[in-house]
PDB file of N, CA and C in Angstrom:
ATOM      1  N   UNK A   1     178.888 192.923  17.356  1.00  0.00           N
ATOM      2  CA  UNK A   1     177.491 192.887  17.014  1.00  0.00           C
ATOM      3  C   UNK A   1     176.858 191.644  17.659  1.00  0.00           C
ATOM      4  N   UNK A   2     175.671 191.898  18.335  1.00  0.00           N
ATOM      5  CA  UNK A   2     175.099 190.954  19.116  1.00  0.00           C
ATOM      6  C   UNK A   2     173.836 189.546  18.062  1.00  0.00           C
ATOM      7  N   UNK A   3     174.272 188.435  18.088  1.00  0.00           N
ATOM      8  CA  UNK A   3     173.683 187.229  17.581  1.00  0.00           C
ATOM      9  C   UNK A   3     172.308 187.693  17.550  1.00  0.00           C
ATOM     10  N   UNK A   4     171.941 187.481  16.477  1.00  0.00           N
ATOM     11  CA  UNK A   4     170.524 187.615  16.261  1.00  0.00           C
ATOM     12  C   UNK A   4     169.522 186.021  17.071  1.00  0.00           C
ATOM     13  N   UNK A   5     168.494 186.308  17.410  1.00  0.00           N
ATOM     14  CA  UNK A   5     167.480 185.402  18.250  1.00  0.00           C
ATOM     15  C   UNK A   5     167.302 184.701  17.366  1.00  0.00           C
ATOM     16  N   UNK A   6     167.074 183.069  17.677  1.00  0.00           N
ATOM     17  CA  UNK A   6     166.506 182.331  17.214  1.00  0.00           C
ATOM     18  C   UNK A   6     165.634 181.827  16.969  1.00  0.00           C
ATOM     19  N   UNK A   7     164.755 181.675  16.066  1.00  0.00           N
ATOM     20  CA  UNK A   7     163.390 181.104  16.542  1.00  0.00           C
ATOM     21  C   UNK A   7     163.265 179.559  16.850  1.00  0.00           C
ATOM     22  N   UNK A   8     162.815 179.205  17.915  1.00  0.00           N
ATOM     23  CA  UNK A   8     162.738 177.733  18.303  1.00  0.00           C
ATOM     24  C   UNK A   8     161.212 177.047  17.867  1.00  0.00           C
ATOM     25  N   UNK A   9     161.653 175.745  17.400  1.00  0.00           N
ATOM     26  CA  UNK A   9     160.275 175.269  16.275  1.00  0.00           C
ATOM     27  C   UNK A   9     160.045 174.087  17.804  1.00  0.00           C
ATOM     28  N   UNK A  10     159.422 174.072  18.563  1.00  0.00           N
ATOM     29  CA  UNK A  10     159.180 172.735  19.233  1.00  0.00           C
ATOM     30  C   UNK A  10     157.879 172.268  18.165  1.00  0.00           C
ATOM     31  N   UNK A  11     157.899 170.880  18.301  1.00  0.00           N
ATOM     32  CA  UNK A  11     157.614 169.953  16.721  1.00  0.00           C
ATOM     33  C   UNK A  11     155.782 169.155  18.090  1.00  0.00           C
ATOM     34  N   UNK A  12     155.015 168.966  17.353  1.00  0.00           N
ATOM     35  CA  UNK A  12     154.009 169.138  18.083  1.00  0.00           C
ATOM     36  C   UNK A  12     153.401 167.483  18.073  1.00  0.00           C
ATOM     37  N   UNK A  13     153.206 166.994  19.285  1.00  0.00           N
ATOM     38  CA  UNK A  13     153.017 165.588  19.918  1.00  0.00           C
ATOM     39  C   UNK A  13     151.790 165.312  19.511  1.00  0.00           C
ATOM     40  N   UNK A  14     151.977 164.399  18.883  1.00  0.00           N
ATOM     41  CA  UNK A  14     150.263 163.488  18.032  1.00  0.00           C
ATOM     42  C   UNK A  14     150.105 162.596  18.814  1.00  0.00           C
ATOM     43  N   UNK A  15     151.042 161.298  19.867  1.00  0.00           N
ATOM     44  CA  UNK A  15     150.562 161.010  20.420  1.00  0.00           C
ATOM     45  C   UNK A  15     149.749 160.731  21.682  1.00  0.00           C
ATOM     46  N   UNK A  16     148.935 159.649  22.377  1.00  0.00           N
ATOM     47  CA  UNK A  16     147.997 159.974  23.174  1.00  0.00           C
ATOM     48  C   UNK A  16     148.651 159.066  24.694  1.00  0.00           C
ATOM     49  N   UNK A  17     149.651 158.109  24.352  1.00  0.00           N
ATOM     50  CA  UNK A  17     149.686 157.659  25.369  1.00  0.00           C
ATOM     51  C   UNK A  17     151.850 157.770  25.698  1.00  0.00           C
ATOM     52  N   UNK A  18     151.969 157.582  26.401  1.00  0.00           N
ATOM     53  CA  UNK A  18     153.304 157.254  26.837  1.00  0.00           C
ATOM     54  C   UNK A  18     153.898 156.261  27.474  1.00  0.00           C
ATOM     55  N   UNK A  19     155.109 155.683  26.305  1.00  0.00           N
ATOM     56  CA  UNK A  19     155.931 153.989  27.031  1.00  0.00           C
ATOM     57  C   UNK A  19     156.887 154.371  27.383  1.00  0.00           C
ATOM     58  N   UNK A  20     157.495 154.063  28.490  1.00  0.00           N
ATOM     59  CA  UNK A  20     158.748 154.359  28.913  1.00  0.00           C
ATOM     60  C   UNK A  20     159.392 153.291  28.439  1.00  0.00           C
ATOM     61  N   UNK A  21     160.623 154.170  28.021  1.00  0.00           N
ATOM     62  CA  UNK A  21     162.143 153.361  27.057  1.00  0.00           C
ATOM     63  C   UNK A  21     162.483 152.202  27.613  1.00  0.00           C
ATOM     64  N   UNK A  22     162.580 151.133  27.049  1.00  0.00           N
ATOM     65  CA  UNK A  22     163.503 150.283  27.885  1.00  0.00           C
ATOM     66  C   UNK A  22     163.182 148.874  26.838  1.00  0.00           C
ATOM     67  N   UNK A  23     164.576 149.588  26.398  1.00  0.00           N
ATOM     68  CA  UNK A  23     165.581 148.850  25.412  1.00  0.00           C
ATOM     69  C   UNK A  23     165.867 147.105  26.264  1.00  0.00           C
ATOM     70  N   UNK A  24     165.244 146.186  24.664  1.00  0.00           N
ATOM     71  CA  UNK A  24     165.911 144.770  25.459  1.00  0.00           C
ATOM     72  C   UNK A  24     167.678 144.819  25.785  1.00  0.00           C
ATOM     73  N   UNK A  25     168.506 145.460  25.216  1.00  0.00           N
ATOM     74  CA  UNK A  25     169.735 145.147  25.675  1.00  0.00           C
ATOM     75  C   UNK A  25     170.082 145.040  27.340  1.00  0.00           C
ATOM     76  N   UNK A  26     169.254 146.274  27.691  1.00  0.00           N
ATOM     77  CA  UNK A  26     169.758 146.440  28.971  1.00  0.00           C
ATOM     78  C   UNK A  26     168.568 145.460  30.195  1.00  0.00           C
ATOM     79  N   UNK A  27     168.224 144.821  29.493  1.00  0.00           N
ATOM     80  CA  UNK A  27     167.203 143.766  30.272  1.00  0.00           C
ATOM     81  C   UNK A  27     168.051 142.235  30.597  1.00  0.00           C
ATOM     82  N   UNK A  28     168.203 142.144  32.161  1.00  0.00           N
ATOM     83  CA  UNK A  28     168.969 141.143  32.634  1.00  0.00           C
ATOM     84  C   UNK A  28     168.034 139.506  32.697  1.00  0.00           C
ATOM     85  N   UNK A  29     168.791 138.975  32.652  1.00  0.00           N
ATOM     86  CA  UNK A  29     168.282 137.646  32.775  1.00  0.00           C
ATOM     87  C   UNK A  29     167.500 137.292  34.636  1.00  0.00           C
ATOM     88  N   UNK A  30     167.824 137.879  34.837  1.00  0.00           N
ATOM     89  CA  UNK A  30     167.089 138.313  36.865  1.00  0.00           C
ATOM     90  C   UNK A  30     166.232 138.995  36.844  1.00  0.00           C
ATOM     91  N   UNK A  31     166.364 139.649  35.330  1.00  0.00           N
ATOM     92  CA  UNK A  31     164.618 140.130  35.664  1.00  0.00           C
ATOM     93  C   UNK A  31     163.352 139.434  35.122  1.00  0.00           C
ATOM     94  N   UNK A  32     163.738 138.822  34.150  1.00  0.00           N
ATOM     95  CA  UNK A  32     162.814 137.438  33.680  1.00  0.00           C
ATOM     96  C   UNK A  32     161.667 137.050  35.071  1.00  0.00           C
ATOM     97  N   UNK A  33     160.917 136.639  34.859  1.00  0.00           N
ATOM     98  CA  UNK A  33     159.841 136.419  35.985  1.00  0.00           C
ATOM     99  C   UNK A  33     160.145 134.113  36.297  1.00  0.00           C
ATOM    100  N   UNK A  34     160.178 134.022  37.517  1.00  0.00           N
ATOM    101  CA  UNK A  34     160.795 132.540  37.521  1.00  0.00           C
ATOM    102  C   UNK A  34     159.698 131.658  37.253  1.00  0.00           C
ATOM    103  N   UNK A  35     160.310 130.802  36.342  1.00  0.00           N
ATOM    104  CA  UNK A  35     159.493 129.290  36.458  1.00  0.00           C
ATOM    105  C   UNK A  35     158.726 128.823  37.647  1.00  0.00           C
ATOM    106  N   UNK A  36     157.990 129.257  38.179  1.00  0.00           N
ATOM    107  CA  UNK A  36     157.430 128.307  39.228  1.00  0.00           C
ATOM    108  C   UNK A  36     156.410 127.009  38.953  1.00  0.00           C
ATOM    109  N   UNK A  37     157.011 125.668  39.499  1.00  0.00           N
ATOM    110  CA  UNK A  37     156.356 124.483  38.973  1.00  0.00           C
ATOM    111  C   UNK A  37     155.102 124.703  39.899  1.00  0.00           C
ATOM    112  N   UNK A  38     153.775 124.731  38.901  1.00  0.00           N
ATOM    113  CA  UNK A  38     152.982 124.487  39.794  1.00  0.00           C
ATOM    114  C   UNK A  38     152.068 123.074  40.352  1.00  0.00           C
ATOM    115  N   UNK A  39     152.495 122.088  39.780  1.00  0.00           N
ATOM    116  CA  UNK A  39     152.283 121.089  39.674  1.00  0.00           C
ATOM    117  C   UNK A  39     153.125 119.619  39.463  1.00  0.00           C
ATOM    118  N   UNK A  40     152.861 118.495  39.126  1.00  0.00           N
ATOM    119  CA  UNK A  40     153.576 117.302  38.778  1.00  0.00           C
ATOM    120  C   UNK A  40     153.705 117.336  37.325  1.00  0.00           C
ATOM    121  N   UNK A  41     154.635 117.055  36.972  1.00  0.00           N
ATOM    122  CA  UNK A  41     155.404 117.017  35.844  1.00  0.00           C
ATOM    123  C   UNK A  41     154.913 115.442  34.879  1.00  0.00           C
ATOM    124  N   UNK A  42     155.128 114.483  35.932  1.00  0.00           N
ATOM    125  CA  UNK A  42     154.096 113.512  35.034  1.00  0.00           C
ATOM    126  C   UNK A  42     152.967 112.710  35.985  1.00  0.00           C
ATOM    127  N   UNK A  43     151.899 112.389  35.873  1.00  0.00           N
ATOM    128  CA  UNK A  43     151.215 111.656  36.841  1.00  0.00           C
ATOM    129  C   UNK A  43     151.196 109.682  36.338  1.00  0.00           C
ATOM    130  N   UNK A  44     151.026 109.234  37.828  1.00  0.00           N
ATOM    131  CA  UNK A  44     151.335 107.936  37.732  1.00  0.00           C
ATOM    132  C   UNK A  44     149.474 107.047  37.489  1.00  0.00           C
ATOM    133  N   UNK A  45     149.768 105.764  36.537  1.00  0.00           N
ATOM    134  CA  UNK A  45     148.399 105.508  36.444  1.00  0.00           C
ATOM    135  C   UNK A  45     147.965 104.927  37.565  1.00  0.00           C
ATOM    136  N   UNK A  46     146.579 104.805  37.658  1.00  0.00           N
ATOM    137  CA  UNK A  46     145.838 103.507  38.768  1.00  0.00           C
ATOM    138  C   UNK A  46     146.490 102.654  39.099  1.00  0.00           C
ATOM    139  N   UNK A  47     147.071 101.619  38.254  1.00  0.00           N
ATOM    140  CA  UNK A  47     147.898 101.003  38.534  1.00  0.00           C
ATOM    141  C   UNK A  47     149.366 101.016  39.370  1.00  0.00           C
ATOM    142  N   UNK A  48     149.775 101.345  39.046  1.00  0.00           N
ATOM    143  CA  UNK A  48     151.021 102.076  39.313  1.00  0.00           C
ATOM    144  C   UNK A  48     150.416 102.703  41.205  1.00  0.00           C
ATOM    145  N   UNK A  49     149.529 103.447  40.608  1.00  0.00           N
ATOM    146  CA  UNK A  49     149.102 104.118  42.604  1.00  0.00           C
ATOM    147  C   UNK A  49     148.555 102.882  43.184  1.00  0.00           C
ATOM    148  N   UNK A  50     148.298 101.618  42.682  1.00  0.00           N
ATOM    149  CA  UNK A  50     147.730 101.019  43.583  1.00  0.00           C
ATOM    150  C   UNK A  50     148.956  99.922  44.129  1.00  0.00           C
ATOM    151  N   UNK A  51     149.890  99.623  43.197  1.00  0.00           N
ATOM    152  CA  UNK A  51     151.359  98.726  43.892  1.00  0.00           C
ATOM    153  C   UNK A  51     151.964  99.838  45.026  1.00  0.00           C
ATOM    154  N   UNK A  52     152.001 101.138  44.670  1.00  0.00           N
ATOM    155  CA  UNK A  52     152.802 101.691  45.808  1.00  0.00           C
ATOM    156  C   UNK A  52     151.732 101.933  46.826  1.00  0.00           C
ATOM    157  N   UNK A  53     150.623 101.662  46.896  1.00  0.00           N
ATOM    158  CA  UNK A  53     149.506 101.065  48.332  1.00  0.00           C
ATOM    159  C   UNK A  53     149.920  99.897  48.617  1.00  0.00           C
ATOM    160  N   UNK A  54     149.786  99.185  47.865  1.00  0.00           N
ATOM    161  CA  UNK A  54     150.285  97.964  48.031  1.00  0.00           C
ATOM    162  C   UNK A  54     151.633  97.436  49.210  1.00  0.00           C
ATOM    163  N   UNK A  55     152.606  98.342  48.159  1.00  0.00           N
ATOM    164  CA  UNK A  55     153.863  98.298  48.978  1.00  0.00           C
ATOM    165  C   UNK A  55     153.584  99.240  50.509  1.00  0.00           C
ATOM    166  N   UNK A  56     153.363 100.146  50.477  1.00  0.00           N
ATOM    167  CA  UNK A  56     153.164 100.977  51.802  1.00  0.00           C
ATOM    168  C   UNK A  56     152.397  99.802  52.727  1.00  0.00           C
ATOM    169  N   UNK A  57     151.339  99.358  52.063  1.00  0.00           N
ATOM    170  CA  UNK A  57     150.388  98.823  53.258  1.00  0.00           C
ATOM    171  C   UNK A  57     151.622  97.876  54.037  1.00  0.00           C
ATOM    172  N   UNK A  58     152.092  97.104  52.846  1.00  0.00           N
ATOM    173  CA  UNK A  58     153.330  95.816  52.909  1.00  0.00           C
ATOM    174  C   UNK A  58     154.190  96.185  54.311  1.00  0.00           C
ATOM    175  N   UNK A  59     155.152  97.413  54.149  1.00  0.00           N
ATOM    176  CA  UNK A  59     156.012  97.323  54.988  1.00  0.00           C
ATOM    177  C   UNK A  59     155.330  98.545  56.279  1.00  0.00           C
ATOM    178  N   UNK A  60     154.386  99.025  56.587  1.00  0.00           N
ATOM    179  CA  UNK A  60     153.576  99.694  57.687  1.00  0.00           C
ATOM    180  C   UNK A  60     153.149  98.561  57.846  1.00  0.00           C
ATOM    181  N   UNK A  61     152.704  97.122  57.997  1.00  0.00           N
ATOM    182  CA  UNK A  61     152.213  96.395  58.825  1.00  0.00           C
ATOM    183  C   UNK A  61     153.978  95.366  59.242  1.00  0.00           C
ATOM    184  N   UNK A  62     154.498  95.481  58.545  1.00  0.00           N
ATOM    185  CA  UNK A  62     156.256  94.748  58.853  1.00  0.00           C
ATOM    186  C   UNK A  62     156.537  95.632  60.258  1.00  0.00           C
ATOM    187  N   UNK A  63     156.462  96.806  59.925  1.00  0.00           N
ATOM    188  CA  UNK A  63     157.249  97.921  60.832  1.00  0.00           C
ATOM    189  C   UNK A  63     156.252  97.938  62.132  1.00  0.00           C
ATOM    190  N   UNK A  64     154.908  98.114  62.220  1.00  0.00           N
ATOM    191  CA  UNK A  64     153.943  97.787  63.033  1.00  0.00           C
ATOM    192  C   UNK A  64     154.365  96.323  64.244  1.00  0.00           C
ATOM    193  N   UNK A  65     154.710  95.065  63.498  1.00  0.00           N
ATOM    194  CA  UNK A  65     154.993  94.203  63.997  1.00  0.00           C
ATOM    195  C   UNK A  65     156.245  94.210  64.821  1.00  0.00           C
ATOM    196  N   UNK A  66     157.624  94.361  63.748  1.00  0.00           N
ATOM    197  CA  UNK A  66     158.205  94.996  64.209  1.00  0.00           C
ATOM    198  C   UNK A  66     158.409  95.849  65.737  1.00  0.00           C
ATOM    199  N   UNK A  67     157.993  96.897  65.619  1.00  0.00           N
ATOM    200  CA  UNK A  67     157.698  98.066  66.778  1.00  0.00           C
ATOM    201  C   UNK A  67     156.976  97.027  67.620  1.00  0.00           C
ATOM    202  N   UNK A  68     156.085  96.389  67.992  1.00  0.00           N
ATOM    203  CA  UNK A  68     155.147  95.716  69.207  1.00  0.00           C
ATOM    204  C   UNK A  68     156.051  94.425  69.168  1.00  0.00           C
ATOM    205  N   UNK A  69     156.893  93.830  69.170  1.00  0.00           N
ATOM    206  CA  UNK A  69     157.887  92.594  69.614  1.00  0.00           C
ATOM    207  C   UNK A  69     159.034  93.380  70.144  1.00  0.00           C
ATOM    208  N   UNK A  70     159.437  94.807  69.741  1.00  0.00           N
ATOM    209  CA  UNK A  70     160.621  95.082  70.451  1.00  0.00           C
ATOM    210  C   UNK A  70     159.922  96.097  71.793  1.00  0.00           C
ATOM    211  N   UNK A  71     159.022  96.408  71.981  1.00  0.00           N
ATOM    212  CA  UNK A  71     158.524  96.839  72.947  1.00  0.00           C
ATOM    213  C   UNK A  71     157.982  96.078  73.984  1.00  0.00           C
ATOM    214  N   UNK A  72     157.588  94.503  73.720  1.00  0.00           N
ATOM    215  CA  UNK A  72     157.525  93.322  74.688  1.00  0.00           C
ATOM    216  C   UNK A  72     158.579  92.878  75.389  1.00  0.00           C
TER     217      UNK A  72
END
């Protein structure tokens, strides 16, 4: 005797939008988006920028001198 038919209930969709699955387990640490520094981490005061002028001016006029006595 042949199985009687089934009736199939498909169950009816209320919602409006669709997320695709994706479970944190299977989320790698490479997919994380990278740190990019976009900037200085700490800034130096007036002070502070004006000794390392200071110093620059200091040894660009050493090295200046320098350079024009070994080229004489």
């Amino acid at each position: 005797m042949p199985a009687k038919p089934v009736k199939v209930v498909i169950p009816e969709i209320k919602t409006k939008t669709v997320r695709k699955y994706e479970p944190d387990f299977t989320k790698s640490v490479l997919d994380q988006p990278e740190n990019i520094q976009t900037g200085p981490t700490m800034r130096y005061s007036d002070a502070e920028l004006g000794e390392f002028r200071e110093l620059i001016q200091k040894n660009w006029t050493r090295l200046r001198k320098n350079f024009l006595i070994c080229r004489a």
